[in-house]
Protein backbone atom coordinates (compact mmCIF):
# COMPACT_ATOMS: atom_id res chain seq x y z
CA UNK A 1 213.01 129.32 165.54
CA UNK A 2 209.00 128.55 165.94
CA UNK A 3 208.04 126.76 162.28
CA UNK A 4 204.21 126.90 161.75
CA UNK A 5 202.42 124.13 159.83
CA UNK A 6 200.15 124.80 156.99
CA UNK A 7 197.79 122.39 156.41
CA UNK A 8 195.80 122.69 152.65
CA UNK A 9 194.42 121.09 150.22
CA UNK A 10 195.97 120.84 146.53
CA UNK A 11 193.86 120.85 143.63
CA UNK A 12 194.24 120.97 139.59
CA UNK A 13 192.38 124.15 138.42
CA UNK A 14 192.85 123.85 134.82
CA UNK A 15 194.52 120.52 133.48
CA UNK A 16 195.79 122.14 129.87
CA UNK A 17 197.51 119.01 129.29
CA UNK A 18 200.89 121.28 128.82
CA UNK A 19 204.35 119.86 127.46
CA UNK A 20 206.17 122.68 129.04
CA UNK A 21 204.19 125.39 130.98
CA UNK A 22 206.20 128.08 131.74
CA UNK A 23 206.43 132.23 132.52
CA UNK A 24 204.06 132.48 134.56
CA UNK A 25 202.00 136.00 135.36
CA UNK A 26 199.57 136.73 137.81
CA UNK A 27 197.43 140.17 136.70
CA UNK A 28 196.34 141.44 139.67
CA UNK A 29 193.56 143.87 137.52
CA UNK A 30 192.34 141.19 136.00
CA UNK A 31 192.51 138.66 138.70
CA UNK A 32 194.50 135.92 136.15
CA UNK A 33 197.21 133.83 136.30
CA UNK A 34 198.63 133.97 132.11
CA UNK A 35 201.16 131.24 131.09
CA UNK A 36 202.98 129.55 127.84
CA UNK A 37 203.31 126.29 127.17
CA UNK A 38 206.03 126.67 124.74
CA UNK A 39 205.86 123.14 123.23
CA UNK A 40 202.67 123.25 121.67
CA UNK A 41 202.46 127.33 121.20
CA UNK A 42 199.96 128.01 123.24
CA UNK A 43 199.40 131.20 125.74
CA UNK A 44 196.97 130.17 128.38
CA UNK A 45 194.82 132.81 130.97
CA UNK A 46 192.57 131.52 133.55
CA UNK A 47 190.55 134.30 135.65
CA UNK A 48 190.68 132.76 139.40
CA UNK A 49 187.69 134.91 140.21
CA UNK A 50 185.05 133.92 137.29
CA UNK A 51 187.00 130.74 136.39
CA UNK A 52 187.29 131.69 132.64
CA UNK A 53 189.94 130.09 130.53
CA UNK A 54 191.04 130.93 127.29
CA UNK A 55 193.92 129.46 125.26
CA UNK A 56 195.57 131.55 122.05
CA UNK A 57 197.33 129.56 119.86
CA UNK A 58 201.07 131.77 119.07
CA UNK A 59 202.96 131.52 115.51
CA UNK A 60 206.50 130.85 117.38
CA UNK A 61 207.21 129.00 120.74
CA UNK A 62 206.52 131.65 123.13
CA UNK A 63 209.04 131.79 126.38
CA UNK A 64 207.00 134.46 128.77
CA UNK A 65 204.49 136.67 129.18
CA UNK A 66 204.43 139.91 131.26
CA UNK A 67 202.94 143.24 132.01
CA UNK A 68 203.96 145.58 129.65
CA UNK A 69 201.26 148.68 131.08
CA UNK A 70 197.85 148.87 132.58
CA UNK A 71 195.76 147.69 129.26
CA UNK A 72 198.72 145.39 127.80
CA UNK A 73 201.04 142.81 127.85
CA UNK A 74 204.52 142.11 126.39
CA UNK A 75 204.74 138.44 124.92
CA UNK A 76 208.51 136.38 124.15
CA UNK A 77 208.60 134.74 121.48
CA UNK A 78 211.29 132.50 120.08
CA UNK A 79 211.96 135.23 117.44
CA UNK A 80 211.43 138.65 119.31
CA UNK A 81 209.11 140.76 121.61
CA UNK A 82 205.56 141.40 120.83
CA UNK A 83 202.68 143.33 122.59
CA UNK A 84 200.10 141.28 123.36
């Protein structure tokens, strides 16, 4: 078996200062990773290409977020499914 070595650099894009980041979802449209921190109720996006960041705050710890179609997302919360 031939193993190749990777060599790269790590490096903190966004520090949200999360308790408990979770579900992550990369958009490939949108070029964005999305996230929950489910802690503090917060859904996070952060567009790798422009380096936006945005943070929503959610009424219920939210568990996941996911594509849902082409123009929107599904969201988990701790009490049901929601389109985001």
């Amino acid at each position: 078996m031939t193993t190749t070595k990777i060599h790269h650099e790590t490096r903190c894009l966004w520090d949200t200062k999360s308790e408990l980041g979770e579900g992550v979802f990369w958009s490939p449209s949108e070029q964005a990773v999305w996230f929950v921190d489910i802690m503090k109720h917060h859904l996070h996006r952060l567009c790798v290409t422009s380096h936006e960041k945005k943070t929503w705050i959610t009424p219920k710890a939210p568990c996941f977020i996911a594509s849902f179609n082409e123009d929107k997302l599904i969201l988990g919360l701790d009490d049901g499914l929601y389109l985001f």
